[in-house]
N, C-alpha and C. Protein backbone atom coordinates (compact mmCIF):
# COMPACT_ATOMS: atom_id res chain seq x y z
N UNK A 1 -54.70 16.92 -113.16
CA UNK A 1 -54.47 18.34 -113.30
C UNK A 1 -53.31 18.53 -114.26
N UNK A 2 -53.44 19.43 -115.29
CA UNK A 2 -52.70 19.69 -116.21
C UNK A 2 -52.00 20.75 -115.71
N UNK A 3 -50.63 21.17 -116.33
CA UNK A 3 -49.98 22.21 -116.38
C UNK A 3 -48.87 22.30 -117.71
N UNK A 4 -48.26 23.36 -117.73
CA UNK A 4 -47.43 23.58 -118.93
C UNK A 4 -45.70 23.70 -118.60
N UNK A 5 -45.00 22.96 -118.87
CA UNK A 5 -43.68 23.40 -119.09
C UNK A 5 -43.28 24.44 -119.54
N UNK A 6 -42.65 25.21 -118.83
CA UNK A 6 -42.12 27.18 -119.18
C UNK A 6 -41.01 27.41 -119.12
N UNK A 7 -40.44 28.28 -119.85
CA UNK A 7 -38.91 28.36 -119.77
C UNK A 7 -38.75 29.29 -118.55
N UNK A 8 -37.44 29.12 -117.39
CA UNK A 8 -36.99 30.12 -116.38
C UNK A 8 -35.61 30.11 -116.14
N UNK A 9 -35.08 31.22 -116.82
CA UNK A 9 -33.90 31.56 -116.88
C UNK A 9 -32.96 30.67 -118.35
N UNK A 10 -31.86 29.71 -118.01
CA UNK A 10 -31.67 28.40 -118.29
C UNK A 10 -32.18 27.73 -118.54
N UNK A 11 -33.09 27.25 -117.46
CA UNK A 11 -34.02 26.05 -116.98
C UNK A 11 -35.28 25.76 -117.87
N UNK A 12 -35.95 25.01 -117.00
CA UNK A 12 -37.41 24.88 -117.53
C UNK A 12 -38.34 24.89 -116.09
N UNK A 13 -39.12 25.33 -115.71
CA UNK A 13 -40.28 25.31 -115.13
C UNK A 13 -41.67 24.55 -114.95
N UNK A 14 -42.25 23.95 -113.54
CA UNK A 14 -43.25 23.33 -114.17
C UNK A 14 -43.81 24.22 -112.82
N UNK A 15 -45.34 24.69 -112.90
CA UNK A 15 -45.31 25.52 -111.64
C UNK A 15 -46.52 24.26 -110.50
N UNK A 16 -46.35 24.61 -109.81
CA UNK A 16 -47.27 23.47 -108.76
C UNK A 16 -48.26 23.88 -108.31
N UNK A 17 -49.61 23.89 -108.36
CA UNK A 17 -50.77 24.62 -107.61
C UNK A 17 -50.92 24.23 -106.25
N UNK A 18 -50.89 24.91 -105.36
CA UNK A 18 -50.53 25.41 -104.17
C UNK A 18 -51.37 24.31 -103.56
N UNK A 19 -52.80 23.68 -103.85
CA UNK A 19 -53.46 22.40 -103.32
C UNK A 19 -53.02 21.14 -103.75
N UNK A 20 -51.81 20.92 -104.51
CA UNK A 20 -51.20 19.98 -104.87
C UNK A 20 -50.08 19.91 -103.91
N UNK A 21 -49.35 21.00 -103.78
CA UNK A 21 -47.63 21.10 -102.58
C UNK A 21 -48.98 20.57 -101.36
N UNK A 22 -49.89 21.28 -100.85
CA UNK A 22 -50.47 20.89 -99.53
C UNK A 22 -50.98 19.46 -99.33
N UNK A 23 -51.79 19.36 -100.28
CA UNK A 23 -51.77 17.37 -100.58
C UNK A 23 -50.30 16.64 -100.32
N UNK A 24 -49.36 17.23 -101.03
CA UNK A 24 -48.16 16.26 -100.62
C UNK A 24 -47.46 16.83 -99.40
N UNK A 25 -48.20 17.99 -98.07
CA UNK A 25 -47.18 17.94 -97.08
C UNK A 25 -46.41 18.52 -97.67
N UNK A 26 -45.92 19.82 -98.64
CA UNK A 26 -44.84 21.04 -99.05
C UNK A 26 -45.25 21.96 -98.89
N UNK A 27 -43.93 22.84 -99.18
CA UNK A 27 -44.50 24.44 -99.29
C UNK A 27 -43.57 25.35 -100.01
N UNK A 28 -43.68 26.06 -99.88
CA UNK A 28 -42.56 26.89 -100.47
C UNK A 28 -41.09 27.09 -100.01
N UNK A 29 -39.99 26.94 -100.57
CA UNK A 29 -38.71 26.77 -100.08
C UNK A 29 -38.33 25.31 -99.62
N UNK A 30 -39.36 24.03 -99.65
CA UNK A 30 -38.65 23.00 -98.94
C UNK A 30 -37.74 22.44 -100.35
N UNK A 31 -36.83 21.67 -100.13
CA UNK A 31 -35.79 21.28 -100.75
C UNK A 31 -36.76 19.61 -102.08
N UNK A 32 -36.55 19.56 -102.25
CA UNK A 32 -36.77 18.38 -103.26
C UNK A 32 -35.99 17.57 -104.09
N UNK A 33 -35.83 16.67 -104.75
CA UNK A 33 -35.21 16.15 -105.82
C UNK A 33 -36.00 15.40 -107.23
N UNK A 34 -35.46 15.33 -108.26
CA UNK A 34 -36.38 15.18 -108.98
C UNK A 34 -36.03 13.22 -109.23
N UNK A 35 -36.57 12.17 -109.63
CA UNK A 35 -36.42 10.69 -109.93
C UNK A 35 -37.15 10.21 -111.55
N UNK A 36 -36.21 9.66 -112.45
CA UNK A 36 -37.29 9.49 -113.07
C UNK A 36 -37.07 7.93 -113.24
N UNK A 37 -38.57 7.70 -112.57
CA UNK A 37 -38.57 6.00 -112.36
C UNK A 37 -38.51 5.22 -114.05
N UNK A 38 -38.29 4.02 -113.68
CA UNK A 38 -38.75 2.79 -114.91
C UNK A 38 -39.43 3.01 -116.15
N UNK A 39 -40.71 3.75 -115.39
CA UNK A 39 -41.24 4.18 -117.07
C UNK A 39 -41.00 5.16 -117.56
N UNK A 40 -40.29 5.97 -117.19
CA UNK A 40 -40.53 7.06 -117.65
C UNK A 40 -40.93 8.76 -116.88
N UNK A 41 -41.45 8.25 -115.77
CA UNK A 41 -41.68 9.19 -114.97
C UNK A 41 -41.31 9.81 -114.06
N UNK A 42 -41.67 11.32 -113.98
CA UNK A 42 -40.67 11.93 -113.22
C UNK A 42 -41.22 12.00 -111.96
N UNK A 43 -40.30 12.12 -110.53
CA UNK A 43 -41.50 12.05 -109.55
C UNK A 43 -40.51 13.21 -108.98
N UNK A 44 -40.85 13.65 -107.73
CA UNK A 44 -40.64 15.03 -107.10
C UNK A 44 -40.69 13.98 -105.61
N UNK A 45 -39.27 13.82 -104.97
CA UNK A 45 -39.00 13.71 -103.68
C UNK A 45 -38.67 15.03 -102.75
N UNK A 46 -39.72 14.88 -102.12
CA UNK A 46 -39.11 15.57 -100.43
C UNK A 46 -37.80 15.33 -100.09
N UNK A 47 -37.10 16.59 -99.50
CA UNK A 47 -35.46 16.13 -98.76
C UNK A 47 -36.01 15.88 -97.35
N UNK A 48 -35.19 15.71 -96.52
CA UNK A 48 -35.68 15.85 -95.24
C UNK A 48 -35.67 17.04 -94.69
N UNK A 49 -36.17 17.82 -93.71
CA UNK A 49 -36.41 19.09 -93.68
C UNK A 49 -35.24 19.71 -92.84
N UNK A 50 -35.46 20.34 -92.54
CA UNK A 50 -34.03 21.21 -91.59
C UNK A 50 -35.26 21.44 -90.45
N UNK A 51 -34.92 21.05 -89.04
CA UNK A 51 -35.55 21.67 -87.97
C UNK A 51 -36.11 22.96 -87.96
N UNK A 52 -37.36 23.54 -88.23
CA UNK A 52 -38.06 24.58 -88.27
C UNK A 52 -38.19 25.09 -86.83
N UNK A 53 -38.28 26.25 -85.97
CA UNK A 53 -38.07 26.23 -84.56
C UNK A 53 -39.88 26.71 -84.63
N UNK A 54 -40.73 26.20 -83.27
CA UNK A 54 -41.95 26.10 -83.38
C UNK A 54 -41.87 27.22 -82.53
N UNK A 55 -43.00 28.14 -82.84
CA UNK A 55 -43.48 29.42 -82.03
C UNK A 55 -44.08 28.74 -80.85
N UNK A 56 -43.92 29.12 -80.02
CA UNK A 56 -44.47 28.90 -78.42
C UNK A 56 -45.57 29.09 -77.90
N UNK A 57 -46.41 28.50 -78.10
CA UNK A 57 -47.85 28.63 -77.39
C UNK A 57 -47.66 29.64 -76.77
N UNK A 58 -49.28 30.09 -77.25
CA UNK A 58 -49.36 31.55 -76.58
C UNK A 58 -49.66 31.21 -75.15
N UNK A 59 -49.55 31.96 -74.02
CA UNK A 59 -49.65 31.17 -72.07
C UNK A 59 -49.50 30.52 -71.76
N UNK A 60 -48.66 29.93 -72.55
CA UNK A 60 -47.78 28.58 -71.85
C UNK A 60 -46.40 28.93 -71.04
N UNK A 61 -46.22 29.27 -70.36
CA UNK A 61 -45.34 29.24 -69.38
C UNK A 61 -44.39 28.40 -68.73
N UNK A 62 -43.12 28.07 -68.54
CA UNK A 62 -41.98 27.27 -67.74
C UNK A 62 -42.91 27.06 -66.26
N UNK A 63 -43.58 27.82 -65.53
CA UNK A 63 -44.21 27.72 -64.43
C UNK A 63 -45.92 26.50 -64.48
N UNK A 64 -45.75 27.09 -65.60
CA UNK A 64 -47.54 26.50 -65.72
C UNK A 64 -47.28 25.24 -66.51
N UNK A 65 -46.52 24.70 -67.18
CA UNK A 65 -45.95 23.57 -66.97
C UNK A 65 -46.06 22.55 -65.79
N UNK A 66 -45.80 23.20 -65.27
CA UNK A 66 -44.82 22.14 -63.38
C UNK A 66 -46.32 22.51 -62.58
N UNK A 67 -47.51 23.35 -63.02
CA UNK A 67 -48.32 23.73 -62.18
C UNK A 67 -48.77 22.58 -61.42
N UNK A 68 -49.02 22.38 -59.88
CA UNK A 68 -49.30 20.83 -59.18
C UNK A 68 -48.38 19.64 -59.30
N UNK A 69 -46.81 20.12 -59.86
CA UNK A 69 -45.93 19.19 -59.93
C UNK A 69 -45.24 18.89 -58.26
N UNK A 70 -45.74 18.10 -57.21
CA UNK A 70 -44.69 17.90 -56.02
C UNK A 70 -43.72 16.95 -56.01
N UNK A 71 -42.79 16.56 -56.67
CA UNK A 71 -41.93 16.23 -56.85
C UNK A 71 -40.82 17.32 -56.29
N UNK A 72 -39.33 16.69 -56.43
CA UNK A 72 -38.35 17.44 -55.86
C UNK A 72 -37.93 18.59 -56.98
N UNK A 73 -36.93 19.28 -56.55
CA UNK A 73 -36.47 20.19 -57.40
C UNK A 73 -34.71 20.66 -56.93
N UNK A 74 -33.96 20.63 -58.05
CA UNK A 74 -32.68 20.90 -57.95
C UNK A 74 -32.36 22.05 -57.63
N UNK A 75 -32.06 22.46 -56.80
CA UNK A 75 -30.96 24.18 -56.62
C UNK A 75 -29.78 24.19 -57.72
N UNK A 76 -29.56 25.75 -57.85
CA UNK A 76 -28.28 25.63 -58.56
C UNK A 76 -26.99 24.85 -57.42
N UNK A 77 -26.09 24.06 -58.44
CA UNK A 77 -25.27 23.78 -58.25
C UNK A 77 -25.40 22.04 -57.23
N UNK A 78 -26.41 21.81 -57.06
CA UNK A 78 -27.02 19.95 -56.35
C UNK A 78 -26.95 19.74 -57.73
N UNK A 79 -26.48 18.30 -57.07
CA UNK A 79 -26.33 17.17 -58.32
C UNK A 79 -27.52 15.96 -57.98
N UNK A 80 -27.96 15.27 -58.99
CA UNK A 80 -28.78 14.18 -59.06
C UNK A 80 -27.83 13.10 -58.05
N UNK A 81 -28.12 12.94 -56.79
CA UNK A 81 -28.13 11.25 -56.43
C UNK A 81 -27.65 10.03 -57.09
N UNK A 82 -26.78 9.39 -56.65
CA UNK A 82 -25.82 8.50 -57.92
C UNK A 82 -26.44 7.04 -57.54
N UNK A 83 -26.68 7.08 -56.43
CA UNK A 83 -26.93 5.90 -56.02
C UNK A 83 -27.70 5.07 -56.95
N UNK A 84 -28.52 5.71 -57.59
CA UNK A 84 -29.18 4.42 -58.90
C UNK A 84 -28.79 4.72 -60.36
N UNK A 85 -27.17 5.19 -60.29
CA UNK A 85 -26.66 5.27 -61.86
C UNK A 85 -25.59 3.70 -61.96
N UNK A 86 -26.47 3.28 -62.87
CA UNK A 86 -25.75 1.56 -63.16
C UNK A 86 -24.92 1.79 -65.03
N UNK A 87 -24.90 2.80 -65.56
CA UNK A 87 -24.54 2.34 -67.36
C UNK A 87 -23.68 3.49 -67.57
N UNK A 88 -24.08 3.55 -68.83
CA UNK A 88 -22.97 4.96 -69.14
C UNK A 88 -22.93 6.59 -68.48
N UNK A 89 -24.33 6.09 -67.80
CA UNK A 89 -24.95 7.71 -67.25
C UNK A 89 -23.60 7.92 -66.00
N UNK A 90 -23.23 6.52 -65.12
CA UNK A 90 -22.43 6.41 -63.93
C UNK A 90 -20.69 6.93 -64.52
N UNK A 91 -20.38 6.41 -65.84
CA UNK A 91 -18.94 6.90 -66.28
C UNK A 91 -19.07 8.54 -66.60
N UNK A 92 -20.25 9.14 -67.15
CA UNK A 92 -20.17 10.94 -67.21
C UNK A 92 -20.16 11.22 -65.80
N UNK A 93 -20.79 10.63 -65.10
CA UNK A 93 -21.28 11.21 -63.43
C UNK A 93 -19.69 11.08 -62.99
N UNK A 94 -18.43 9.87 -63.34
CA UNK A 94 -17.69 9.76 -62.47
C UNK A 94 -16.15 10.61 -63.11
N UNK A 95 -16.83 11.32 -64.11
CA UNK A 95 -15.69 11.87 -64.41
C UNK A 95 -15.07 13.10 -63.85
């Protein structure tokens, strides 16, 4: 796939067709850097992303979660049982 180098602003421009960012897993606004390897070529790295916060399933519920969970459950203010803290978990517990 061809495209054209364009002037923007200062800069220069190369624009990306929108099935090319989705092939590589991008989108608009993610961060990048540019490399230009051995021969000659320029490549376009991904940064790592910044935690995006995920919308919440629609009826998913804190309740419907645990739905058929019988296991125990903490009240405010009970603490977890120490008796099987052996590592670092036992030095926060004993502070």
């Amino acid at each position: 796939m061809a495209t054209t180098i364009a002037p923007w602003g200062n800069s220069e421009a190369v624009r990306i067709p929108r099935d090319v960012l989705r092939s590589a897993g991008l989108r608009r606004g993610d961060q990048v850097s540019f490399e230009v390897n051995r021969s000659g070529r320029i490549e376009i790295v991904p940064q790592k992303r910044q935690h995006r916060c995920v919308e919440p399933a629609r009826g998913v519920t804190f309740d419907s979660l645990f739905e058929g969970y019988e296991g125990g459950r903490l009240e405010n203010g009970d603490a977890w049982p120490s008796d099987d803290l052996v590592g670092a978990e036992w030095d926060a517990w004993a502070r």
